[in-house]
Structure formats: C-alpha cells, structure tokens
C-alpha atoms as a PDB file:
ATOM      1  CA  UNK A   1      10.427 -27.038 -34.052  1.00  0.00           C
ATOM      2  CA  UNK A   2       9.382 -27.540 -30.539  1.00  0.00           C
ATOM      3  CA  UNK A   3      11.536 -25.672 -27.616  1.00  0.00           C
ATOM      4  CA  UNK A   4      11.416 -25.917 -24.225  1.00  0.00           C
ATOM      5  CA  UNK A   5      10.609 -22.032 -22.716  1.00  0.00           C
ATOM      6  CA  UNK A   6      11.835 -21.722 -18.843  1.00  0.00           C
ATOM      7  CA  UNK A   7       9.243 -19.245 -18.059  1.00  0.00           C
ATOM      8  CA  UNK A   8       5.584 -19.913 -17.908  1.00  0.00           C
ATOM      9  CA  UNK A   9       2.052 -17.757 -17.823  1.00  0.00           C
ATOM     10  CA  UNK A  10       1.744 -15.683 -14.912  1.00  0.00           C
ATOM     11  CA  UNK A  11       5.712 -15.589 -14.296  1.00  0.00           C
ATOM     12  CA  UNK A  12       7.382 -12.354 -13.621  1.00  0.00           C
ATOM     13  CA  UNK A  13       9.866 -12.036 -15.404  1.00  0.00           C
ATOM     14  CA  UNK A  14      12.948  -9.311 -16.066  1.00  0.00           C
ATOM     15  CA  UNK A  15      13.775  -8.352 -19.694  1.00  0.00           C
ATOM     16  CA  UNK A  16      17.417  -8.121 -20.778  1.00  0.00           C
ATOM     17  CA  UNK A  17      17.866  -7.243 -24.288  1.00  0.00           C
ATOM     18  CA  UNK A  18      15.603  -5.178 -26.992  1.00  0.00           C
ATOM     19  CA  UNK A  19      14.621  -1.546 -26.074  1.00  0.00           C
ATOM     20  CA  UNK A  20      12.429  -2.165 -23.456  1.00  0.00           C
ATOM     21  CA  UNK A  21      15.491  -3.485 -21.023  1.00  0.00           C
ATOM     22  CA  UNK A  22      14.742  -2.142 -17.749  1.00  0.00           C
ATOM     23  CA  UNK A  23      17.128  -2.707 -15.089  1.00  0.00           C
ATOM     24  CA  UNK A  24      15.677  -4.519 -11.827  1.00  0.00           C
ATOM     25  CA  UNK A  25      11.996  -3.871 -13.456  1.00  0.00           C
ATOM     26  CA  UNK A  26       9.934  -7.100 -13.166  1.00  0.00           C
ATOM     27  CA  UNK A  27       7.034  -7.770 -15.163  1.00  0.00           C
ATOM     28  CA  UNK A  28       4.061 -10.592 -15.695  1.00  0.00           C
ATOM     29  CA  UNK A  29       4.072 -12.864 -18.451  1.00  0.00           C
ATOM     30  CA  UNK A  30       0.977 -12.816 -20.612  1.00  0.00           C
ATOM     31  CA  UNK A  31       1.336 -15.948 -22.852  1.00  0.00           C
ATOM     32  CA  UNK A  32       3.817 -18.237 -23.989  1.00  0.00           C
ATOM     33  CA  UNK A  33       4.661 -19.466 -27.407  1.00  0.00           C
ATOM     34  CA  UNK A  34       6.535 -22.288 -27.197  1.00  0.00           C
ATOM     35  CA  UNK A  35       6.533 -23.393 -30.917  1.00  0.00           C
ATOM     36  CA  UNK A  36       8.235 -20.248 -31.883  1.00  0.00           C
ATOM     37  CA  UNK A  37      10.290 -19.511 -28.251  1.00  0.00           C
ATOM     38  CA  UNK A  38       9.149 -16.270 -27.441  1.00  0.00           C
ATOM     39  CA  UNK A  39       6.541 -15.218 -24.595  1.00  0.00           C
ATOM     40  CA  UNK A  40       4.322 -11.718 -24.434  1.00  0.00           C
ATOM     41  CA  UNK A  41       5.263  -9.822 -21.573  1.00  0.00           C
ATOM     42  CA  UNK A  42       2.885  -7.253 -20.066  1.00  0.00           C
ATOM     43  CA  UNK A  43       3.744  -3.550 -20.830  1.00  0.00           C
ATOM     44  CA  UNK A  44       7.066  -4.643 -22.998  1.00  0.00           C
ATOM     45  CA  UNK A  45       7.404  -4.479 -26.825  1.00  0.00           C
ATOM     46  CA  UNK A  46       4.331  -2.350 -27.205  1.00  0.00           C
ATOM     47  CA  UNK A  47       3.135  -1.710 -30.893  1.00  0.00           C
ATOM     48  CA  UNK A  48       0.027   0.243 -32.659  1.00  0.00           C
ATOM     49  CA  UNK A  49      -2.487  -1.221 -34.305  1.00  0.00           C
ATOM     50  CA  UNK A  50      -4.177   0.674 -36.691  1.00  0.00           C
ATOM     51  CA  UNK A  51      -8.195  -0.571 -36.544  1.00  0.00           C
ATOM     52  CA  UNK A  52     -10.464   0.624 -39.476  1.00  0.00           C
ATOM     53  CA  UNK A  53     -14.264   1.685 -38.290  1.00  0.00           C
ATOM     54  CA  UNK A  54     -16.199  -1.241 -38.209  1.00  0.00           C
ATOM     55  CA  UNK A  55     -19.406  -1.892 -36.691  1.00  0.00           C
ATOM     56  CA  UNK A  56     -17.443  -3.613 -33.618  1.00  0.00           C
ATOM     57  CA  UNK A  57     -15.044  -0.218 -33.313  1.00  0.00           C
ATOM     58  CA  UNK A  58     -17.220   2.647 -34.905  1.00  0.00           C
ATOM     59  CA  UNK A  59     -14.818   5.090 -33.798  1.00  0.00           C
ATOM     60  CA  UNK A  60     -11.613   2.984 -35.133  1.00  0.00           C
ATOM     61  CA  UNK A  61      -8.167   4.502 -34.240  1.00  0.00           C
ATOM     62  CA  UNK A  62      -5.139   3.227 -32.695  1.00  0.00           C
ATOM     63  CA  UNK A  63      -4.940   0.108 -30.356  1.00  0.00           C
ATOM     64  CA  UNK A  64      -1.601  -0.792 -28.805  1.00  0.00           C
ATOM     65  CA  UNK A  65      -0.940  -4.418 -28.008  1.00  0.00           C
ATOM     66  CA  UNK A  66       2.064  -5.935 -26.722  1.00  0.00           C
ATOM     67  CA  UNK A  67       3.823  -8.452 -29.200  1.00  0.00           C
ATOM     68  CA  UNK A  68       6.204 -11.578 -28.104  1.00  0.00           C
ATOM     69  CA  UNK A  69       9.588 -11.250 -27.811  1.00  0.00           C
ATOM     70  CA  UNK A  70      12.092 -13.821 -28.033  1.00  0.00           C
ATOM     71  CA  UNK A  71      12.264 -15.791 -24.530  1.00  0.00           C
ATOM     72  CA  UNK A  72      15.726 -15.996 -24.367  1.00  0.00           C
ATOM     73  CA  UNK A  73      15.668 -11.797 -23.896  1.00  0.00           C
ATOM     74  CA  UNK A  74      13.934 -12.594 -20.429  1.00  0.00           C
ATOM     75  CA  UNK A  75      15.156 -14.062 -17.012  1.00  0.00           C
ATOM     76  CA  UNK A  76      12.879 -15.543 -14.317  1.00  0.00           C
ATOM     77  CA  UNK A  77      12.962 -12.851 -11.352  1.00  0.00           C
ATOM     78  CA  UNK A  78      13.658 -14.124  -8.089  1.00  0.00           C
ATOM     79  CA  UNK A  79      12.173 -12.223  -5.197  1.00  0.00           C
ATOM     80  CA  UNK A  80      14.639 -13.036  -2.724  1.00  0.00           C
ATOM     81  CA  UNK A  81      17.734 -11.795  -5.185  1.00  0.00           C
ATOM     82  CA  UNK A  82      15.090  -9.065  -6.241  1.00  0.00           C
ATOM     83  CA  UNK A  83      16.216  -9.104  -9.778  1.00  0.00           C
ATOM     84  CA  UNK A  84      16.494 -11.067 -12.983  1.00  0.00           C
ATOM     85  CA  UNK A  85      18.193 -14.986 -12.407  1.00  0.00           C
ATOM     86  CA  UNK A  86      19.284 -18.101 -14.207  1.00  0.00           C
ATOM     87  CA  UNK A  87      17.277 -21.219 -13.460  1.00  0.00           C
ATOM     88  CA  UNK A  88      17.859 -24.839 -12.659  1.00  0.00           C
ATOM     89  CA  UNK A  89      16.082 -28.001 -11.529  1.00  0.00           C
ATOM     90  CA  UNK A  90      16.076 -30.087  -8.929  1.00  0.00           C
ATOM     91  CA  UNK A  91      13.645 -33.123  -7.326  1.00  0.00           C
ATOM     92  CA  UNK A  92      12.544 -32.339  -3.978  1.00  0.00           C
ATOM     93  CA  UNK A  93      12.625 -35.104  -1.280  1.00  0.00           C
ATOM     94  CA  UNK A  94       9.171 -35.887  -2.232  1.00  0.00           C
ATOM     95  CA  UNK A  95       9.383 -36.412  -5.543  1.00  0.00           C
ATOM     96  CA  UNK A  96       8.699 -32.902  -6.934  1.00  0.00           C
ATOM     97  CA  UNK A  97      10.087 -31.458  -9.725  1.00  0.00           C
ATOM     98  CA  UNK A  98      10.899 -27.641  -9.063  1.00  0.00           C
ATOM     99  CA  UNK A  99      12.644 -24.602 -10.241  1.00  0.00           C
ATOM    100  CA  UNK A 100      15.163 -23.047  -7.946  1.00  0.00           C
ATOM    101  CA  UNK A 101      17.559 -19.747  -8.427  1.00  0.00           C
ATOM    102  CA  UNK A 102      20.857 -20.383  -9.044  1.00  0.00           C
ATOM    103  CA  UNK A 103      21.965 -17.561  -7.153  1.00  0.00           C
ATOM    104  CA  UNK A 104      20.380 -17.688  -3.963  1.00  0.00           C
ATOM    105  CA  UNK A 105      19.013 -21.377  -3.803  1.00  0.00           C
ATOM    106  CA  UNK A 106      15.757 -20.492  -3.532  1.00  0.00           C
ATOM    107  CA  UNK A 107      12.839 -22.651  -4.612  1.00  0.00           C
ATOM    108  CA  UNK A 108      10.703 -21.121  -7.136  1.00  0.00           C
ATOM    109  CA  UNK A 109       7.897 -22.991  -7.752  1.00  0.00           C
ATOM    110  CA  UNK A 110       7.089 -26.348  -8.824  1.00  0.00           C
ATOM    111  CA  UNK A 111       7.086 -27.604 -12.636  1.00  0.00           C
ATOM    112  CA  UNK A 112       5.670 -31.149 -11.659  1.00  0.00           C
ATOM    113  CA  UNK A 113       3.460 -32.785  -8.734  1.00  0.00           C
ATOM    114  CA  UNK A 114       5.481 -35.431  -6.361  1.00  0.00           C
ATOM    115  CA  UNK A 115       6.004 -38.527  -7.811  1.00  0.00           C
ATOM    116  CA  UNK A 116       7.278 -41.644  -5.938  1.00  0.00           C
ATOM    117  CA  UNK A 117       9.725 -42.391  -8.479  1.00  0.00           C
ATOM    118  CA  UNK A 118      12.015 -39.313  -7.782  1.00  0.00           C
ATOM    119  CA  UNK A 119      11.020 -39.105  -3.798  1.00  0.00           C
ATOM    120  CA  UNK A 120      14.232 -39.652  -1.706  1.00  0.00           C
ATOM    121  CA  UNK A 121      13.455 -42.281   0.496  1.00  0.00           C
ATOM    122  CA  UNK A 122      13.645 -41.677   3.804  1.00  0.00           C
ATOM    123  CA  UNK A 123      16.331 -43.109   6.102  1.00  0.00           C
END
C-alpha cells in the first residue's frame, strides 16, 4: 500500500492529535514513511530505548528516540497564518506545481519544477 503523505523532510509541521498536541507549536519533520503514512517529527512521540553495554555503548542506559506518528495527526504550518493549515495545489503560470494554504492563499513551496505543459500561456 502506497499513500501519498502531504508533508515532506524538512517541513514544519503542527501536530493535532496523540499526546504530544501542542497548540500553535510548530515543529521539523525528520523523515517520512510513505509506505506506512506516518512521518517522525522532531521532539514529538518520544520513547526510551533501553541499550545493553556493548562495546559501541560501554556504559549502556537509556536512549530516547522519536518514533513516527501517523501523518494524518499533522498539518503543514503556514507562517503567514502562524499555525497549523490544510493544503491544496495549484500550477503556477509557469508551469510549476506548488503547495499553497488554503486559508490565506499563500504559496508554500514547490512540489515540481516548471513544465511547459502546465505553463499558462501568455496573452
């Protein structure tokens, strides 16, 4: 099963459901997993890992690493709303593909490169 996931690395994103829902709290996206949907988000859904002494750890202990969470429980963040938005997307008059906020209209940021077959021509 292969999903489509609106967010991509470096993306800051606001989280909206689970227990690390912060409101108006934006946060970078680590990795994205789009076979299973969900994305790691830096800081969020936090867990300890319990490393045995090894000769790579010789002190062992507890590590905490953040796990993914399902990408529906996150919303792009949109600096000019300054919080959490829907998506959609448009072709710019070049031929662009990009993102845009749904709220505000603003662009944010490009999913393709122009191509000539979606540029509006110009009049």
């Amino acid at each position: 099963m292969s999903s489509k996931v609106h967010v991509r690395k470096d993306d800051m994103v606001q989280v909206i459901a689970g227990d690390d829902a912060v409101k108006g709290k934006a946060h970078k996206v680590l990795r994205v997993l789009p076979d299973v949907g969900k994305v790691v988000v830096e800081g969020i859904n936090r867990v300890y890992k319990h490393v045995k002494p090894s000769q790579r750890s010789p002190q062992g202990g507890r590590l905490s690493k953040e796990m993914p969470i399902d990408a529906s429980n996150v919303l792009l963040f949109c600096p000019t709303c300054r919080r959490g938005v829907r998506i959609g997307r448009r072709y710019e008059a070049n031929g662009a593909k990009v993102r845009f906020c749904k709220k505000c209209g603003a662009n944010l940021g490009a999913i393709s490169k122009p191509r000539a077959k979606y540029a509006k021509p110009a009049s």
